[in-house]
N, C-alpha and C. Protein backbone atom coordinates (compact mmCIF):
# COMPACT_ATOMS: atom_id res chain seq x y z
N UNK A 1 0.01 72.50 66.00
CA UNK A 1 0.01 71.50 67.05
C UNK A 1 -0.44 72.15 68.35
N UNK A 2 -1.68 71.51 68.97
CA UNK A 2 -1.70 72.51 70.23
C UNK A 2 -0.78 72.04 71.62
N UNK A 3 -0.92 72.20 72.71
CA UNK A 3 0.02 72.25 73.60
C UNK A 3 -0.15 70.82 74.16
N UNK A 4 -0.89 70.38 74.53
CA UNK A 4 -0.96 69.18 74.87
C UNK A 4 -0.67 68.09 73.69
N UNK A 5 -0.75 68.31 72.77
CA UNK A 5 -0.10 66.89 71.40
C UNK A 5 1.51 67.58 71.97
N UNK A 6 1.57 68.61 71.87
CA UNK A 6 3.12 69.04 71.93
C UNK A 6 3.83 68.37 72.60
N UNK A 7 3.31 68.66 74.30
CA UNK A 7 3.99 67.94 75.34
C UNK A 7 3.66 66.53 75.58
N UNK A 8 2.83 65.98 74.95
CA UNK A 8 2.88 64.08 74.96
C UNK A 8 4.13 64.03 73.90
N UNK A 9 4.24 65.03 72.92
CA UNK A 9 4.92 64.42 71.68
C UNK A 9 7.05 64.87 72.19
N UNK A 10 7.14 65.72 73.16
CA UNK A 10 8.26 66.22 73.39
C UNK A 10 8.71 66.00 74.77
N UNK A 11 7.46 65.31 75.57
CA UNK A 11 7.82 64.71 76.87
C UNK A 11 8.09 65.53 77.95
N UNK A 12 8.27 65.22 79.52
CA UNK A 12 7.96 66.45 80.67
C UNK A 12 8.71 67.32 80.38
N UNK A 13 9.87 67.94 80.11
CA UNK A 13 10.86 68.85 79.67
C UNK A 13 10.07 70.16 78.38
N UNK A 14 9.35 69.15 78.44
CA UNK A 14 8.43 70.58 76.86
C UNK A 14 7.96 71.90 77.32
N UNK A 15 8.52 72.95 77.18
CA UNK A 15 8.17 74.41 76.88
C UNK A 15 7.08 74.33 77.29
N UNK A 16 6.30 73.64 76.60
CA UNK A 16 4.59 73.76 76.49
C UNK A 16 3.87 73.42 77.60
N UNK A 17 4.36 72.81 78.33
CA UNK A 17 3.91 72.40 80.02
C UNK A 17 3.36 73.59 80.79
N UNK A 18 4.73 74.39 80.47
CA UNK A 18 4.23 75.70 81.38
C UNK A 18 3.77 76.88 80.01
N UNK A 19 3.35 76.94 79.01
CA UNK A 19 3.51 77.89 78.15
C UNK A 19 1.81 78.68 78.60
N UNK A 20 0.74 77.78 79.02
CA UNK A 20 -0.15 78.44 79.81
C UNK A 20 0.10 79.35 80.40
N UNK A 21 0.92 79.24 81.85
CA UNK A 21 0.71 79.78 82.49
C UNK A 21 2.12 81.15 82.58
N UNK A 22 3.05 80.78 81.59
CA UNK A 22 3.81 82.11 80.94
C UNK A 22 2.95 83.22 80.27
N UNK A 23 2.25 82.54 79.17
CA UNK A 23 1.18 83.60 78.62
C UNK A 23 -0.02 84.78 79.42
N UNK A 24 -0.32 83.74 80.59
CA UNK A 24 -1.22 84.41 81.21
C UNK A 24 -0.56 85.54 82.02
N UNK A 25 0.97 84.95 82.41
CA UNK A 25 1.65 85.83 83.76
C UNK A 25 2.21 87.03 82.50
N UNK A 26 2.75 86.91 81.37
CA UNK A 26 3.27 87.86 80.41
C UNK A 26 2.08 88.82 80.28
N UNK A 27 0.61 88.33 79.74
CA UNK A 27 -0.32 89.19 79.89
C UNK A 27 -0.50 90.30 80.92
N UNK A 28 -0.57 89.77 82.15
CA UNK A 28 -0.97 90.47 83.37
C UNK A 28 0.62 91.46 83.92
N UNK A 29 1.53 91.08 83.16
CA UNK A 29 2.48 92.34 83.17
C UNK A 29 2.32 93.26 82.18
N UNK A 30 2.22 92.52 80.84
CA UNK A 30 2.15 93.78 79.93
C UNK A 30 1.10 94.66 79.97
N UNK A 31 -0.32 94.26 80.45
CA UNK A 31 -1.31 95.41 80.94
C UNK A 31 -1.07 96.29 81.83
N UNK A 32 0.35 96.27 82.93
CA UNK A 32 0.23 96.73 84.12
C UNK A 32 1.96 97.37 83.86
N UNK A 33 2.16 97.42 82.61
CA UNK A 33 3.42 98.25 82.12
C UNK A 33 4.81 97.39 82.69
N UNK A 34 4.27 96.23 83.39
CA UNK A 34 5.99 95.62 84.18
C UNK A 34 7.22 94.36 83.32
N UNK A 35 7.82 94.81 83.60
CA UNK A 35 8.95 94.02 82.97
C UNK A 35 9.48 93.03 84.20
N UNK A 36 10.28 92.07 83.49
CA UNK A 36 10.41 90.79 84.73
C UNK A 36 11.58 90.53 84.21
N UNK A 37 12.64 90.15 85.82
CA UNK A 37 13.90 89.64 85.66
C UNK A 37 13.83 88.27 86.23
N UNK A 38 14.74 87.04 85.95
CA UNK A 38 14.74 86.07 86.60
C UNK A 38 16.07 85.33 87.17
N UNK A 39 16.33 85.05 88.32
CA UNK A 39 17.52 84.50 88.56
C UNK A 39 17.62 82.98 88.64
N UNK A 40 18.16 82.56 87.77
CA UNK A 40 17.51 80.57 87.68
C UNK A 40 18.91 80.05 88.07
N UNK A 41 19.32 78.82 89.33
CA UNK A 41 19.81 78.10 89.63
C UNK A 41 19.85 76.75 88.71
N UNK A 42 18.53 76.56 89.84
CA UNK A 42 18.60 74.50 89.22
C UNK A 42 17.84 74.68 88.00
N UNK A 43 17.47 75.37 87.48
CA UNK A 43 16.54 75.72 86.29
C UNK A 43 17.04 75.74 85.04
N UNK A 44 18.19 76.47 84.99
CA UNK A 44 19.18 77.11 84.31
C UNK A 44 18.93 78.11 83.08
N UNK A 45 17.90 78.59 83.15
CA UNK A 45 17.66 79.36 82.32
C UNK A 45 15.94 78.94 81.37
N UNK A 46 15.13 77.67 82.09
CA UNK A 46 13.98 77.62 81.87
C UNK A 46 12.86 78.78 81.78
N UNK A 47 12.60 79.33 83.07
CA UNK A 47 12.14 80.42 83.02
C UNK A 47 11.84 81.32 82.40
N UNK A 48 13.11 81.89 82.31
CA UNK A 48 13.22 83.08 81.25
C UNK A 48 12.88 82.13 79.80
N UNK A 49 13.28 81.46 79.28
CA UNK A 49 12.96 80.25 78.06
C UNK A 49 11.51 80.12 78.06
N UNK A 50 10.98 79.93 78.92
CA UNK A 50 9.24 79.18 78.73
C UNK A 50 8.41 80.79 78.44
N UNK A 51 9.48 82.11 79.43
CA UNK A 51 8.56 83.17 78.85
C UNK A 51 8.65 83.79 77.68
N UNK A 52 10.14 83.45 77.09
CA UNK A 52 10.61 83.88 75.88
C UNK A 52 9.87 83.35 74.76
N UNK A 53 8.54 82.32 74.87
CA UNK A 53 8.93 80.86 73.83
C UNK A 53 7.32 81.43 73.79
N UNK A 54 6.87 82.53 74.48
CA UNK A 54 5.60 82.82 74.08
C UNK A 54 5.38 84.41 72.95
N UNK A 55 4.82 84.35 72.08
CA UNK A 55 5.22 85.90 71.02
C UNK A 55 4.81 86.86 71.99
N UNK A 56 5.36 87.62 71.99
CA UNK A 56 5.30 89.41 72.25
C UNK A 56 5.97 89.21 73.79
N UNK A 57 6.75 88.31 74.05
CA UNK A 57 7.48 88.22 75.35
C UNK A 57 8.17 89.70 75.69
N UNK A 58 8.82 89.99 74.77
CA UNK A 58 9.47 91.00 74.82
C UNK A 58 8.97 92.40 75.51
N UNK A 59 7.72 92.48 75.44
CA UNK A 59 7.64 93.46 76.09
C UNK A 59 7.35 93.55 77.77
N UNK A 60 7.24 92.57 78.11
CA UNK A 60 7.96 91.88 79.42
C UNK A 60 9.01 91.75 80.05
N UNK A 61 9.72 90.56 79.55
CA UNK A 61 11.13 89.83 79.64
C UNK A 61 12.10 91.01 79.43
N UNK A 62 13.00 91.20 80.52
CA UNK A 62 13.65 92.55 80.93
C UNK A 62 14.67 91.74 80.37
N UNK A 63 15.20 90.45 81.09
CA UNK A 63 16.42 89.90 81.39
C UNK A 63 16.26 88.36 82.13
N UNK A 64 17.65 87.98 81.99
CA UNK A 64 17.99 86.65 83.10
C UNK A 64 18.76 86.13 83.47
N UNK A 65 18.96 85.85 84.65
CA UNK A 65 20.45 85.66 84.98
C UNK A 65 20.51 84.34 85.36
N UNK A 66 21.54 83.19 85.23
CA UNK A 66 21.38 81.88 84.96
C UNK A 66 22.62 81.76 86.08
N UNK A 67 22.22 82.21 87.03
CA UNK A 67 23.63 81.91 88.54
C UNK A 67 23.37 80.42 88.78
N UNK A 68 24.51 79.33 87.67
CA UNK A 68 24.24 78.10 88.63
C UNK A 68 25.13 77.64 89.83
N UNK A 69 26.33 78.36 89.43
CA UNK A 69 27.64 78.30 90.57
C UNK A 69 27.27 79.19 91.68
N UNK A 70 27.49 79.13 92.87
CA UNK A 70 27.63 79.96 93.89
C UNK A 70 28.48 81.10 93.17
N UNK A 71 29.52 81.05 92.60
CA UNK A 71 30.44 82.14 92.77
C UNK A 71 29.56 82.62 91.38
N UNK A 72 29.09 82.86 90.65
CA UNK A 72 27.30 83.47 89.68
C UNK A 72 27.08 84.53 91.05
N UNK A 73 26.27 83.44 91.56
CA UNK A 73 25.27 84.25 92.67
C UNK A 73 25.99 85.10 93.31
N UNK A 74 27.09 85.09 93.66
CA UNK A 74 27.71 86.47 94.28
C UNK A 74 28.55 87.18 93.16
N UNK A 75 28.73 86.82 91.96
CA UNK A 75 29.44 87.75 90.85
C UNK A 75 28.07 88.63 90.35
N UNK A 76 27.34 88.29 89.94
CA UNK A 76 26.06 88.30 89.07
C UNK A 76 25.19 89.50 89.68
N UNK A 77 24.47 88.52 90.93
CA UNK A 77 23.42 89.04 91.67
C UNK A 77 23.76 90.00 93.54
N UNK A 78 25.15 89.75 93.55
CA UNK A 78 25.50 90.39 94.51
C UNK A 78 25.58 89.40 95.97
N UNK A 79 24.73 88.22 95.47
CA UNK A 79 24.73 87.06 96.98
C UNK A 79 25.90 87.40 97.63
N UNK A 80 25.49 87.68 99.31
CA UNK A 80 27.24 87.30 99.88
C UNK A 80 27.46 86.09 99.55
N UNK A 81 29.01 86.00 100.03
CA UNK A 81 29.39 84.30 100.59
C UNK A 81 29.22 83.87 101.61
N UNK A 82 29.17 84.87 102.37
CA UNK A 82 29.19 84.31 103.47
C UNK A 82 27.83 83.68 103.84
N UNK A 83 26.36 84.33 103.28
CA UNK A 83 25.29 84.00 103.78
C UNK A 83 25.40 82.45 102.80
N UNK A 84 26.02 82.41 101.98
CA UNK A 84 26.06 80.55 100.72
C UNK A 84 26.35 79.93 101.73
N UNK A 85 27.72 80.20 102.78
CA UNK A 85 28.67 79.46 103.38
C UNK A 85 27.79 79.25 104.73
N UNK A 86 27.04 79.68 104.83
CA UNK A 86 26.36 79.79 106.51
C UNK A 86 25.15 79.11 106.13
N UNK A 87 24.33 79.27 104.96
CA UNK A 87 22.74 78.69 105.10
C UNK A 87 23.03 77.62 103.89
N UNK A 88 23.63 77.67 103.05
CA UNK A 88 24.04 76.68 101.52
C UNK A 88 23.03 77.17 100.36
N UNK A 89 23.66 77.01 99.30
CA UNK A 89 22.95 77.78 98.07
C UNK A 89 21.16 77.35 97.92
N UNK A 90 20.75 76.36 98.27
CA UNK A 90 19.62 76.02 98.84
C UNK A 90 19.31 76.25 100.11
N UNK A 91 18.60 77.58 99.75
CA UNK A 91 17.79 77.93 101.00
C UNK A 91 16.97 79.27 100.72
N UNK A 92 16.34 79.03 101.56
CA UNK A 92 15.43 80.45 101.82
C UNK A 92 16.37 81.68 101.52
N UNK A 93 16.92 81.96 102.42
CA UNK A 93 17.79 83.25 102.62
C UNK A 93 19.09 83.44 101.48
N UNK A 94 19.53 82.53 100.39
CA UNK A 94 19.74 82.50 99.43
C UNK A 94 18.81 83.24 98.21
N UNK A 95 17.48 82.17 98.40
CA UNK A 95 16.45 82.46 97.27
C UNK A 95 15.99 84.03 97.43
N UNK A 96 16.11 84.75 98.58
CA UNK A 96 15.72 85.72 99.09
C UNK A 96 16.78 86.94 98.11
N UNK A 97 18.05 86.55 98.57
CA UNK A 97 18.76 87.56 98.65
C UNK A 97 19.38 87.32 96.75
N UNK A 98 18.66 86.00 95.86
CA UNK A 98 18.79 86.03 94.73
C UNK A 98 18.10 86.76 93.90
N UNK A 99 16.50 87.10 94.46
CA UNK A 99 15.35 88.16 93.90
C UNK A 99 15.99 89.28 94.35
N UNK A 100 16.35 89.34 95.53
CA UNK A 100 16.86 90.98 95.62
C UNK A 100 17.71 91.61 94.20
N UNK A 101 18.87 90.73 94.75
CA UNK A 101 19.67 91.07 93.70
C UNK A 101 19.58 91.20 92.11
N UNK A 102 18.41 90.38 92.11
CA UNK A 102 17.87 90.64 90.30
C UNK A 102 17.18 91.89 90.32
N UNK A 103 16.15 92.18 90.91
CA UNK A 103 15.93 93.86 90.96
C UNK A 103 17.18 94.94 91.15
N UNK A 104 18.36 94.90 91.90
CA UNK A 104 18.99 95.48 91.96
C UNK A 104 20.07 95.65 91.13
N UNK A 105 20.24 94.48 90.07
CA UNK A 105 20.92 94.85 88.83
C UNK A 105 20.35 94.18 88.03
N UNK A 106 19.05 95.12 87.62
CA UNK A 106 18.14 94.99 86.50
C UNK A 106 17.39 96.29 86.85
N UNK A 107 16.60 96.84 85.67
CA UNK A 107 15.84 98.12 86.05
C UNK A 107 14.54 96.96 85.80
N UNK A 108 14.31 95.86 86.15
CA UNK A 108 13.36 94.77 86.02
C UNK A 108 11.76 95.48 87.71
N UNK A 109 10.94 95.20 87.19
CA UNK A 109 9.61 95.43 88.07
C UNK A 109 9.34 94.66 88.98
N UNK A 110 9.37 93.61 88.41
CA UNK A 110 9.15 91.97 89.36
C UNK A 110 10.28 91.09 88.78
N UNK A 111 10.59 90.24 89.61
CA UNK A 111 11.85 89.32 89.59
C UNK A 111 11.21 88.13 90.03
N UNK A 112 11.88 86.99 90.16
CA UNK A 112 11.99 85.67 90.24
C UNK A 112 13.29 85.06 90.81
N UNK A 113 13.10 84.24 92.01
CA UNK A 113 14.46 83.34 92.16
C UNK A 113 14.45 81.89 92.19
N UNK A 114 15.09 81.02 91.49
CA UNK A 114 15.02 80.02 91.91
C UNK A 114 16.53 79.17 92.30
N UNK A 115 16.41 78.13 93.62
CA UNK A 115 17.73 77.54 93.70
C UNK A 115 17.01 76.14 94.02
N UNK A 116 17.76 75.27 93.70
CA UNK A 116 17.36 74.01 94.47
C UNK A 116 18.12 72.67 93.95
N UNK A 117 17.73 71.79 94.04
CA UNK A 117 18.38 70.36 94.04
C UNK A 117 17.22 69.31 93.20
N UNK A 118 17.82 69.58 91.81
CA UNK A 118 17.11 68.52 90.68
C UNK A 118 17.55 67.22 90.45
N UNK A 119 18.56 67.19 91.18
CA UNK A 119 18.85 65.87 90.85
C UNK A 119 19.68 65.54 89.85
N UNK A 120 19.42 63.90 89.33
CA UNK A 120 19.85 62.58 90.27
C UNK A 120 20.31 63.04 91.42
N UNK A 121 21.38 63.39 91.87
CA UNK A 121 22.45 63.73 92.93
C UNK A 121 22.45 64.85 93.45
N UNK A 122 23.19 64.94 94.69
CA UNK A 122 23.35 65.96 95.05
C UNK A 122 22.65 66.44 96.66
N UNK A 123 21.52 65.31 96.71
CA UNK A 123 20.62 65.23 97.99
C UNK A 123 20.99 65.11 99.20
N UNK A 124 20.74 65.36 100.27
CA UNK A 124 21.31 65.19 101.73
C UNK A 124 19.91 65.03 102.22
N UNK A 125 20.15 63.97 103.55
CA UNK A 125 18.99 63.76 104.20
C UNK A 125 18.35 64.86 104.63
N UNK A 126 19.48 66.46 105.02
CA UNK A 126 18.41 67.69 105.25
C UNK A 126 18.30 68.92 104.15
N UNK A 127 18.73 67.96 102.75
CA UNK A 127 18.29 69.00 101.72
C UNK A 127 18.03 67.65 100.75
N UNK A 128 16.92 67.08 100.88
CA UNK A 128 17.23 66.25 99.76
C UNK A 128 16.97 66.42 97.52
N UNK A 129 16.96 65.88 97.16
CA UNK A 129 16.87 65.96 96.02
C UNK A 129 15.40 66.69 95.81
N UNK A 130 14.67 67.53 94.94
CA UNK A 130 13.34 67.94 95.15
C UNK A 130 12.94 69.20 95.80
N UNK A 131 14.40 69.37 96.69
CA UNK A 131 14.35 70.98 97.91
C UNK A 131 14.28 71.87 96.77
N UNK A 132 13.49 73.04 96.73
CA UNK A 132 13.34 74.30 95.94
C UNK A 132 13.08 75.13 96.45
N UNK A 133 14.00 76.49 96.57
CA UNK A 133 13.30 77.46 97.08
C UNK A 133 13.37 78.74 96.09
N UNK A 134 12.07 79.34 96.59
CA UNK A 134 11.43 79.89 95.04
C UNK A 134 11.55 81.58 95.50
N UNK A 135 11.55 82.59 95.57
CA UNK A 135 11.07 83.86 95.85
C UNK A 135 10.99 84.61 94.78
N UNK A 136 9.77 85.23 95.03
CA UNK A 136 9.20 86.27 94.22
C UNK A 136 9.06 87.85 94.45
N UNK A 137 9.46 88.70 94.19
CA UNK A 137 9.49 90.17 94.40
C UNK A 137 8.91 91.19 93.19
N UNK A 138 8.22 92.32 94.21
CA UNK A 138 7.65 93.47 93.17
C UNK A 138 8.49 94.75 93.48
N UNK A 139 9.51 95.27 92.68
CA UNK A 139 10.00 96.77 93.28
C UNK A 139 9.19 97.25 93.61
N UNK A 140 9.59 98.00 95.22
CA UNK A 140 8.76 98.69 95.87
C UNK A 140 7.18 97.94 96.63
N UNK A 141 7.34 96.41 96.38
CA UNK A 141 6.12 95.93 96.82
C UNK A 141 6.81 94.74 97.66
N UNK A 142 5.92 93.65 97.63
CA UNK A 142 5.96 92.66 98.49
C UNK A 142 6.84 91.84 97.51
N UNK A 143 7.64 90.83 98.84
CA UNK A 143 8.48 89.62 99.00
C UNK A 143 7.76 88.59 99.20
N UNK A 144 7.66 87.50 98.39
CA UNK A 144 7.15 86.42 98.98
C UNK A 144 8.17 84.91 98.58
N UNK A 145 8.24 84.29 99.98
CA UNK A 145 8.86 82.93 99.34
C UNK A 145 8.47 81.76 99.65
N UNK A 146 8.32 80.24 98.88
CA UNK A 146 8.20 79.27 99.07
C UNK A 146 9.38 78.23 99.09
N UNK A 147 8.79 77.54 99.92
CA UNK A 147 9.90 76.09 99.99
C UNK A 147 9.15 74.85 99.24
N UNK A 148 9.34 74.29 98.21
CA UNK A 148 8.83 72.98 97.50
C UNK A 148 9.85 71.77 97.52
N UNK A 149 9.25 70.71 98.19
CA UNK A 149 9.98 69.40 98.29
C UNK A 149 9.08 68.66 97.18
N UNK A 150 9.32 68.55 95.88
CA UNK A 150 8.65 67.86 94.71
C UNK A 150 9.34 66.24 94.92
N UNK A 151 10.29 65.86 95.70
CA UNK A 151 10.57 64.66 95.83
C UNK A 151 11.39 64.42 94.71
N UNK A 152 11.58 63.20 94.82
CA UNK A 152 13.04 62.66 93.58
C UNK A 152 12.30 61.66 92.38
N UNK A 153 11.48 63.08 91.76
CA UNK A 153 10.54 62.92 90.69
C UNK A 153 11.23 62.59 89.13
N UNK A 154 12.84 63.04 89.43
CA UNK A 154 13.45 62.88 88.11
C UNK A 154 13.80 64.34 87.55
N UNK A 155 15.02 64.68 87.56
CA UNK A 155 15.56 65.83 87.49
C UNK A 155 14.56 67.04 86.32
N UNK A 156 14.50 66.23 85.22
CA UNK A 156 13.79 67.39 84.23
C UNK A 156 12.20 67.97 84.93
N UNK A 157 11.40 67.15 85.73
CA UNK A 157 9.84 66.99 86.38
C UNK A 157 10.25 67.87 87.35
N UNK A 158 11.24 67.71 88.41
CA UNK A 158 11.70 69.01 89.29
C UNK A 158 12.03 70.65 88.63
N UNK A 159 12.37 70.20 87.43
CA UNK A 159 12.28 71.73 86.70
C UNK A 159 11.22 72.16 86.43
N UNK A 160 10.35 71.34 85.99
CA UNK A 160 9.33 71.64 85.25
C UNK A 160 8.34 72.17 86.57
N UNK A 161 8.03 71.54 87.50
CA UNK A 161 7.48 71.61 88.63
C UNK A 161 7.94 73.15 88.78
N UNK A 162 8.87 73.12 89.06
CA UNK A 162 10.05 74.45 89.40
C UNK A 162 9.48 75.63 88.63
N UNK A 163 9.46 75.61 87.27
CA UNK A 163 8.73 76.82 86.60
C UNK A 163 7.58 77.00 87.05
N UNK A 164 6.31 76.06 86.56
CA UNK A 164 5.13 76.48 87.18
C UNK A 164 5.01 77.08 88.95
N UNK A 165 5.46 76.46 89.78
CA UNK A 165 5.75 77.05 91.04
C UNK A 165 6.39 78.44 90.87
N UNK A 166 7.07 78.94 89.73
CA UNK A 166 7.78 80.27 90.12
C UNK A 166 6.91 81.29 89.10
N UNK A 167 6.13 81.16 88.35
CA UNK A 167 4.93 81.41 87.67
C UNK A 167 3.84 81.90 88.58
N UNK A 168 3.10 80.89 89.30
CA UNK A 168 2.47 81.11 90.25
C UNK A 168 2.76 81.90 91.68
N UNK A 169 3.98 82.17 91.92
CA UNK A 169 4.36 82.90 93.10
C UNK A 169 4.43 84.28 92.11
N UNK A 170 4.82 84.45 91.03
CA UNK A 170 5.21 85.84 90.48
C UNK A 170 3.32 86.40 90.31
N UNK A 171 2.75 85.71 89.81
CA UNK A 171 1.21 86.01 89.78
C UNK A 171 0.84 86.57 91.02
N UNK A 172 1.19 85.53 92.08
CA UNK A 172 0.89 86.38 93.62
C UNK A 172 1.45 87.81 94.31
N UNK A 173 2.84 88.04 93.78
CA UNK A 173 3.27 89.11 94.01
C UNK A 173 2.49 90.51 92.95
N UNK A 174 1.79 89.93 92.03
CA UNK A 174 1.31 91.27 90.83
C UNK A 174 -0.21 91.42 91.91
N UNK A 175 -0.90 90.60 92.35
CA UNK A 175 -1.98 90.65 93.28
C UNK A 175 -1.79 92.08 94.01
């Protein structure tokens, strides 16, 4: 079955949505010797799943850490509380200090963070449903982060959105 019968046949939630662009980002680590950690919020463990779901992942895929509770993100990845309690688990300086912390307990190369608000619920007029914030890190290299407002597209389409967006930022950090 190729990827597109797949995902008409298994609907937006299908592996296969993003399995492109896992393959290509798994490639361009395993030529360049790096292994990848991921810290998934609203995701819950997609990520690491869409890269796992491609063969020879393994020599990639370090690890993943699935912090969906605040108290995750500071057991897990080291998040303070205080920075949850001051900026809220959606945010920049969250998503920031969630990539840190996956490099720092992982012997992982490049990392991944994601936090955000998939929905149905959960939205506030200054975080609404759709808020994602994504950061990407290379030990010893560059930080980069995005903010994505995908809108209240329907909780599984915000994930899905969510992977490819954290795909494409990890590609930019191997640049």
């Amino acid at each position: 079955m190729d990827i597109r019968r797949a995902a008409a046949t298994l609907g937006s939630m299908a592996l296969p949505l993003n399995y492109q662009r896992a393959d290509d980002l798994l490639k361009q680590t395993k030529t360049r010797g790096y292994t990848i950690a991921t810290a998934e919020s609203c995701t819950g463990g997609l990520i690491a799943a869409s890269l796992a779901a491609v063969p020879g992942a393994s020599a990639s895929l370090e690890r993943g850490f699935v912090t969906y509770s605040n108290e995750a993100k500071t057991e897990l990845l080291g998040v303070p509380a205080e920075l949850i309690r001051e900026y809220g688990a959606v945010s920049r300086e969250v998503a920031l200090a969630m990539v840190a912390g996956a490099l720092r307990h992982s012997p992982a190369d490049v990392a991944v963070a994601v936090t955000g608000i998939a929905g149905p619920d959960g939205g506030t007029a200054e975080k609404p449903v759709g808020l994602v914030h994504i950061a990407a890190a290379r030990r010893g290299g560059m930080t980069l982060h995005e903010e994505k407002r995908f809108g209240d597209i329907g909780r599984h389409d915000v994930q899905a959105e969510t992977v490819a967006a954290a795909f494409d930022l990890m590609k930019r950090v191997l640049d």
